[in-house]
C-alpha atoms as a PDB file:
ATOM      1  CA  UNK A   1      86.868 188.577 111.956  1.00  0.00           C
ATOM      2  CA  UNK A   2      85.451 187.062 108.618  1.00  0.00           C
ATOM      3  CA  UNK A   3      86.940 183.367 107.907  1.00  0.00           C
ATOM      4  CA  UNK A   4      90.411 183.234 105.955  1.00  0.00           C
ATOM      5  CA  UNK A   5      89.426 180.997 102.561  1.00  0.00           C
ATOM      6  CA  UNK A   6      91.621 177.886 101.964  1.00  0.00           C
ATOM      7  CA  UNK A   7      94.196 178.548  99.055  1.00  0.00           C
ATOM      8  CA  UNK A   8      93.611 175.976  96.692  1.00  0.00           C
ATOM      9  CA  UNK A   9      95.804 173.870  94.001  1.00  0.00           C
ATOM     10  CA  UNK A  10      92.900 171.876  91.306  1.00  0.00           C
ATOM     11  CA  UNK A  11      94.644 169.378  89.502  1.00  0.00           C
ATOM     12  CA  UNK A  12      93.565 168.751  85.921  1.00  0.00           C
ATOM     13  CA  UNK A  13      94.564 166.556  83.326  1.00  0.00           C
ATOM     14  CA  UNK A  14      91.998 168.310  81.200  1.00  0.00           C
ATOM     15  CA  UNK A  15      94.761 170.351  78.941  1.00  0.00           C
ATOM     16  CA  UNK A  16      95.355 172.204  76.528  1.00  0.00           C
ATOM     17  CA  UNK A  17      94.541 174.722  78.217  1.00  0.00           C
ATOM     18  CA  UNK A  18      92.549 173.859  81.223  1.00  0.00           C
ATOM     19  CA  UNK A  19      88.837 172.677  80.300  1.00  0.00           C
ATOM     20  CA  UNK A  20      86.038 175.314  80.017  1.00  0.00           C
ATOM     21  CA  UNK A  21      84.813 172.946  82.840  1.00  0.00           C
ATOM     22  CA  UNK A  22      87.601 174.036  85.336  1.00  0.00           C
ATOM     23  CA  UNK A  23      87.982 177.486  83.780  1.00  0.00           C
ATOM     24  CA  UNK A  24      84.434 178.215  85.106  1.00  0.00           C
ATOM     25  CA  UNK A  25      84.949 176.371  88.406  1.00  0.00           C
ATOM     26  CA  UNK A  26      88.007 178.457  89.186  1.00  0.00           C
ATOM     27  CA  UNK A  27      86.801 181.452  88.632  1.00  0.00           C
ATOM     28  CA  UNK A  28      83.340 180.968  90.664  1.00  0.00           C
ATOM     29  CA  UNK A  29      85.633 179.514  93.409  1.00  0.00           C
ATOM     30  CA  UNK A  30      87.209 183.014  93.162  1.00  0.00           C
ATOM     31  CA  UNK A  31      83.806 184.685  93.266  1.00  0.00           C
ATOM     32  CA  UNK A  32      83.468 182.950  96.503  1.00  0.00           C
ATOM     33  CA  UNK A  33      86.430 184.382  97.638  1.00  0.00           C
ATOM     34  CA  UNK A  34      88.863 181.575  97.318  1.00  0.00           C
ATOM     35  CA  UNK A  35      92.660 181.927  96.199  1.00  0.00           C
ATOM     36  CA  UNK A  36      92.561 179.754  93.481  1.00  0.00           C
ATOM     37  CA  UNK A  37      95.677 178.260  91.307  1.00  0.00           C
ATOM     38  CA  UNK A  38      95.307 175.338  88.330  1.00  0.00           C
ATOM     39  CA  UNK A  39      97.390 173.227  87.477  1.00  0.00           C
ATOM     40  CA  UNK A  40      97.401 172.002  84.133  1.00  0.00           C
ATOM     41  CA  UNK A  41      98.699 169.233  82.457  1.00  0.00           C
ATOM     42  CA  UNK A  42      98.417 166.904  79.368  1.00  0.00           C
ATOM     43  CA  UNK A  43      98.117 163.711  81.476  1.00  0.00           C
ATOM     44  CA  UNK A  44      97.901 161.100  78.358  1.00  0.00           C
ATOM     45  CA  UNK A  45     100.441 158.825  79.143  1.00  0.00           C
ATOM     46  CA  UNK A  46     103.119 158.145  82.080  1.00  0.00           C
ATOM     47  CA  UNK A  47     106.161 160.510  81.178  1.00  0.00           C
ATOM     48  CA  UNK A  48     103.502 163.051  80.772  1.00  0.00           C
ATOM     49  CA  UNK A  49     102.250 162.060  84.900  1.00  0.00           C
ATOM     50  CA  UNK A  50     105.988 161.325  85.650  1.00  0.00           C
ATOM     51  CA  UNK A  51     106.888 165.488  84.290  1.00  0.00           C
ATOM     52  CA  UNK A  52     103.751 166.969  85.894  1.00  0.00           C
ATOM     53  CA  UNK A  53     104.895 165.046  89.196  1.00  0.00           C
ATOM     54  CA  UNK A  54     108.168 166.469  88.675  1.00  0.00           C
ATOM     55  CA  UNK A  55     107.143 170.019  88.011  1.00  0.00           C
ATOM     56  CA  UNK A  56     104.428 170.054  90.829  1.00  0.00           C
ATOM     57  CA  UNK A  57     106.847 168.908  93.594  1.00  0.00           C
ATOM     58  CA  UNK A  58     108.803 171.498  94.430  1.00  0.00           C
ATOM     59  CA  UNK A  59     105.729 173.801  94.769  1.00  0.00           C
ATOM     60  CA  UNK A  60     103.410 171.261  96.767  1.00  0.00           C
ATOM     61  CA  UNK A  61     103.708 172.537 100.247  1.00  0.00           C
ATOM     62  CA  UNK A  62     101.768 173.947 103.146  1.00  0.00           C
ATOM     63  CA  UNK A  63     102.838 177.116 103.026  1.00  0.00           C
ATOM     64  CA  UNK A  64     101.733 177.820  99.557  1.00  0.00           C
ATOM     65  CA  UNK A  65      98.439 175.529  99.701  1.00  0.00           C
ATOM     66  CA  UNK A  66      96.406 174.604 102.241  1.00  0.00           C
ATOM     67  CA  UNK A  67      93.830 172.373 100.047  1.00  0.00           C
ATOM     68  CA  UNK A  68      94.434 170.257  96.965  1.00  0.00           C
ATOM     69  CA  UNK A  69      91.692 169.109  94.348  1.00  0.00           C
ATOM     70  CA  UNK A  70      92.307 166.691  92.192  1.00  0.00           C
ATOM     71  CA  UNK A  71      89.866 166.155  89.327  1.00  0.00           C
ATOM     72  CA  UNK A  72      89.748 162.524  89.288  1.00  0.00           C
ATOM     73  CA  UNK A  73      91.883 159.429  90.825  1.00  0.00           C
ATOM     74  CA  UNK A  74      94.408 159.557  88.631  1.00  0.00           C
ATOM     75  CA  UNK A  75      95.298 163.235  88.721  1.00  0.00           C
ATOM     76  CA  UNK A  76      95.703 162.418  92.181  1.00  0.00           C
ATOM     77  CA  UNK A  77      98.937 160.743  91.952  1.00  0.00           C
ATOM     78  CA  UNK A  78     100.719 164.126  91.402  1.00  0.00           C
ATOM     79  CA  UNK A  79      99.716 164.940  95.157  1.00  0.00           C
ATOM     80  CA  UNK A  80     101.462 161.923  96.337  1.00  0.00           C
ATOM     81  CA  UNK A  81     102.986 161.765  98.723  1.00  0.00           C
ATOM     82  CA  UNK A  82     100.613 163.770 100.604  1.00  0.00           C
ATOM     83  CA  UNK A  83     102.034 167.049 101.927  1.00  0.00           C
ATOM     84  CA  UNK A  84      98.882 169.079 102.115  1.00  0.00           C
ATOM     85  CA  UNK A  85      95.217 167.682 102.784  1.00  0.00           C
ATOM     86  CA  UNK A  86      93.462 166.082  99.511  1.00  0.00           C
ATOM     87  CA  UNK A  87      89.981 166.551  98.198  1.00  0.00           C
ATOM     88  CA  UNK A  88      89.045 164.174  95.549  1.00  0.00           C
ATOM     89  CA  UNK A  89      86.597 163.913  92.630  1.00  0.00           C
ATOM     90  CA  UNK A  90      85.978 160.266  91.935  1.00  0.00           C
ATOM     91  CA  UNK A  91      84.181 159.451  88.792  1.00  0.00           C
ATOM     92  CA  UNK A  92      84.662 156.014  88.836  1.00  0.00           C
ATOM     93  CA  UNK A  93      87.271 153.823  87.674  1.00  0.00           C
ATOM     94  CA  UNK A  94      88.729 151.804  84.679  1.00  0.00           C
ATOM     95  CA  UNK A  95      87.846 147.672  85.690  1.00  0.00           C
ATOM     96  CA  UNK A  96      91.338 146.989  84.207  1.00  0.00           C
ATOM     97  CA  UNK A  97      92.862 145.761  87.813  1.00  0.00           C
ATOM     98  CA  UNK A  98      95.721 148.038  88.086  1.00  0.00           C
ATOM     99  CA  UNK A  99      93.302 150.879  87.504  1.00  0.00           C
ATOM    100  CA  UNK A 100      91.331 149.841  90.079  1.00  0.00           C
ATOM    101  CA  UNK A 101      93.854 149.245  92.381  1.00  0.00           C
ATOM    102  CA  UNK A 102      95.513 152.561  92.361  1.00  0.00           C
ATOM    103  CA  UNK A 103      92.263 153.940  92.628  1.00  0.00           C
ATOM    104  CA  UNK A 104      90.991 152.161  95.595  1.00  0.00           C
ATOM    105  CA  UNK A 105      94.868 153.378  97.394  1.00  0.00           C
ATOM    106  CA  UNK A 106      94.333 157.049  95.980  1.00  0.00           C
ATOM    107  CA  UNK A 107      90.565 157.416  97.513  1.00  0.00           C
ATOM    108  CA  UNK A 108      91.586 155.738 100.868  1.00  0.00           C
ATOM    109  CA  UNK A 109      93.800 158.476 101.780  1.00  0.00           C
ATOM    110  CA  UNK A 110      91.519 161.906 100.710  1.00  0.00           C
ATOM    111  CA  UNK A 111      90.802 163.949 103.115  1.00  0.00           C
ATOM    112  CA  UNK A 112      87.191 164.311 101.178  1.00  0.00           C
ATOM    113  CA  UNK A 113      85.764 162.863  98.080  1.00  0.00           C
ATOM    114  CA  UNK A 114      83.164 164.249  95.504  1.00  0.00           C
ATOM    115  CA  UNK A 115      81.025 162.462  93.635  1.00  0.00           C
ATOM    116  CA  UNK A 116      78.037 162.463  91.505  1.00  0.00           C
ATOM    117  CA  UNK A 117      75.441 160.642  92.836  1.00  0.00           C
ATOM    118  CA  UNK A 118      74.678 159.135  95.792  1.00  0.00           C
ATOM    119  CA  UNK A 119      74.877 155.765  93.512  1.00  0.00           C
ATOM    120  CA  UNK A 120      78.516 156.616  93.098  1.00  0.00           C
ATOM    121  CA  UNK A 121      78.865 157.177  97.132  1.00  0.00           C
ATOM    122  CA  UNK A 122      78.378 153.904  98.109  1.00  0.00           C
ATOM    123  CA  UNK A 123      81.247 152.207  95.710  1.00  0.00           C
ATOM    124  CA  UNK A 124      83.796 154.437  96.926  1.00  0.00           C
ATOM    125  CA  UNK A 125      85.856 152.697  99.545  1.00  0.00           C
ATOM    126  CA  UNK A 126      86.808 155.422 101.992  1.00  0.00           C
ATOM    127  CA  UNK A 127      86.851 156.343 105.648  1.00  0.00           C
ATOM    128  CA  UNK A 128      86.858 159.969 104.213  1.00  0.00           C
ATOM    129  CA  UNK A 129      84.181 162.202 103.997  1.00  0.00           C
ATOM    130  CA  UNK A 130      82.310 161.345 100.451  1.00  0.00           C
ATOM    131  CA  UNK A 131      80.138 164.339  99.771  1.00  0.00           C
ATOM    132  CA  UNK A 132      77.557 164.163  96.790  1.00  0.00           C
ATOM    133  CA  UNK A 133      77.467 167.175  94.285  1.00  0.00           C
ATOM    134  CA  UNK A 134      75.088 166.420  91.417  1.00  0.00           C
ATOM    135  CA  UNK A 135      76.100 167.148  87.919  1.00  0.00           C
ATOM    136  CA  UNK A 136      72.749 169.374  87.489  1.00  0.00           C
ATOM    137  CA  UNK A 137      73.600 171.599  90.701  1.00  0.00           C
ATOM    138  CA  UNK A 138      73.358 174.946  89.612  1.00  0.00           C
ATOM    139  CA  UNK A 139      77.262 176.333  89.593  1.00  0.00           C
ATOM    140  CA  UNK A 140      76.982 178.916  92.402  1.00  0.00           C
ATOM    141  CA  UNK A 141      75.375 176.024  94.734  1.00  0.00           C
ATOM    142  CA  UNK A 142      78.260 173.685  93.326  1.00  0.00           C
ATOM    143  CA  UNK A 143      81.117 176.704  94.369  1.00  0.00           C
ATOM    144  CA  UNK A 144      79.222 177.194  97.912  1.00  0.00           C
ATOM    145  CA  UNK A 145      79.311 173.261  98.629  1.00  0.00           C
ATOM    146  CA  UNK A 146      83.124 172.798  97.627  1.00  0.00           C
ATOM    147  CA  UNK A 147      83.861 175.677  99.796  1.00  0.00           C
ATOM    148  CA  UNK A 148      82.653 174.478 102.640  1.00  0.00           C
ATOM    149  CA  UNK A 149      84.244 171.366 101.814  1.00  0.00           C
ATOM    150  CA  UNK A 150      87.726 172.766 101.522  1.00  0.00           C
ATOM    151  CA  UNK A 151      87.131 174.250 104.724  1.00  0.00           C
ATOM    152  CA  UNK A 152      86.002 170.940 106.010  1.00  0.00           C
ATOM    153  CA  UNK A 153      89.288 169.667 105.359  1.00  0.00           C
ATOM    154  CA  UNK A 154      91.678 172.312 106.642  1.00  0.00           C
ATOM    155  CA  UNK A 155      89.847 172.679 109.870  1.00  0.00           C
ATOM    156  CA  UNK A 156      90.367 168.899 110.071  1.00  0.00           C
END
């Protein structure tokens, strides 16, 4: 019996309309056989988090989801609190200290985080999984490892 994909949420702040970035990512993710939903949002300043939050709620739930990917730290607030596992891209962080802070409390609790290089791994203060994807991976290689990350996560 071939293995059930995860259904996945990405979270992007990269809007209007999603980035040509995530546009391609979702649909390779598809290729691979994933169920695949984006959520999109303007995320420039807090009402904009606080409406996305609002909006994302109600449909944030196991049954729908079984993986969540946030696209950087602060996308990551929408998951919060945590009702399905979290995979996180962290690209670093702003060294204003609240920035930092929040980040620091949003990468502690992913289930897995994604980063760049393996520079990047070692700042990112997690018990989680941190799993490097280079920005020069060729996009089918880049689907294939996020896969078996989501699956990573939901086996967990």
């Amino acid at each position: 019996m071939p293995k059930k994909s995860p259904r996945l949420l990405l979270i992007t702040s990269d809007w209007p309309p999603p980035g040509k970035v995530i546009k391609r990512s979702a649909e390779l993710l598809q290729a691979a056989g994933m169920s695949v939903e984006v959520f999109a949002f303007r995320g420039r300043n807090l009402y904009n988090y606080a409406a996305a939050w609002t909006q994302l709620r109600p449909r944030l739930h196991p049954g729908r989801y079984d993986v969540v990917h946030a696209q950087d730290a602060s996308n990551a607030l929408l998951a919060f609190p945590k009702r399905v596992p979290l995979v996180l891209t962290f690209v670093g962080v702003d060294s204003r200290l609240p920035h930092r802070l929040a980040a620091r409390f949003l990468v502690r609790r992913a289930d897995a985080v994604v980063v760049e290089s393996d520079e990047m791994r070692g700042r990112v203060p997690t018990r989680a999984p941190v799993h490097v994807i280079p920005l020069g991976l060729d996009e089918t290689t880049r689907a294939d490892r996020l896969v078996a990350i989501y699956r990573s996560v939901v086996k967990g």
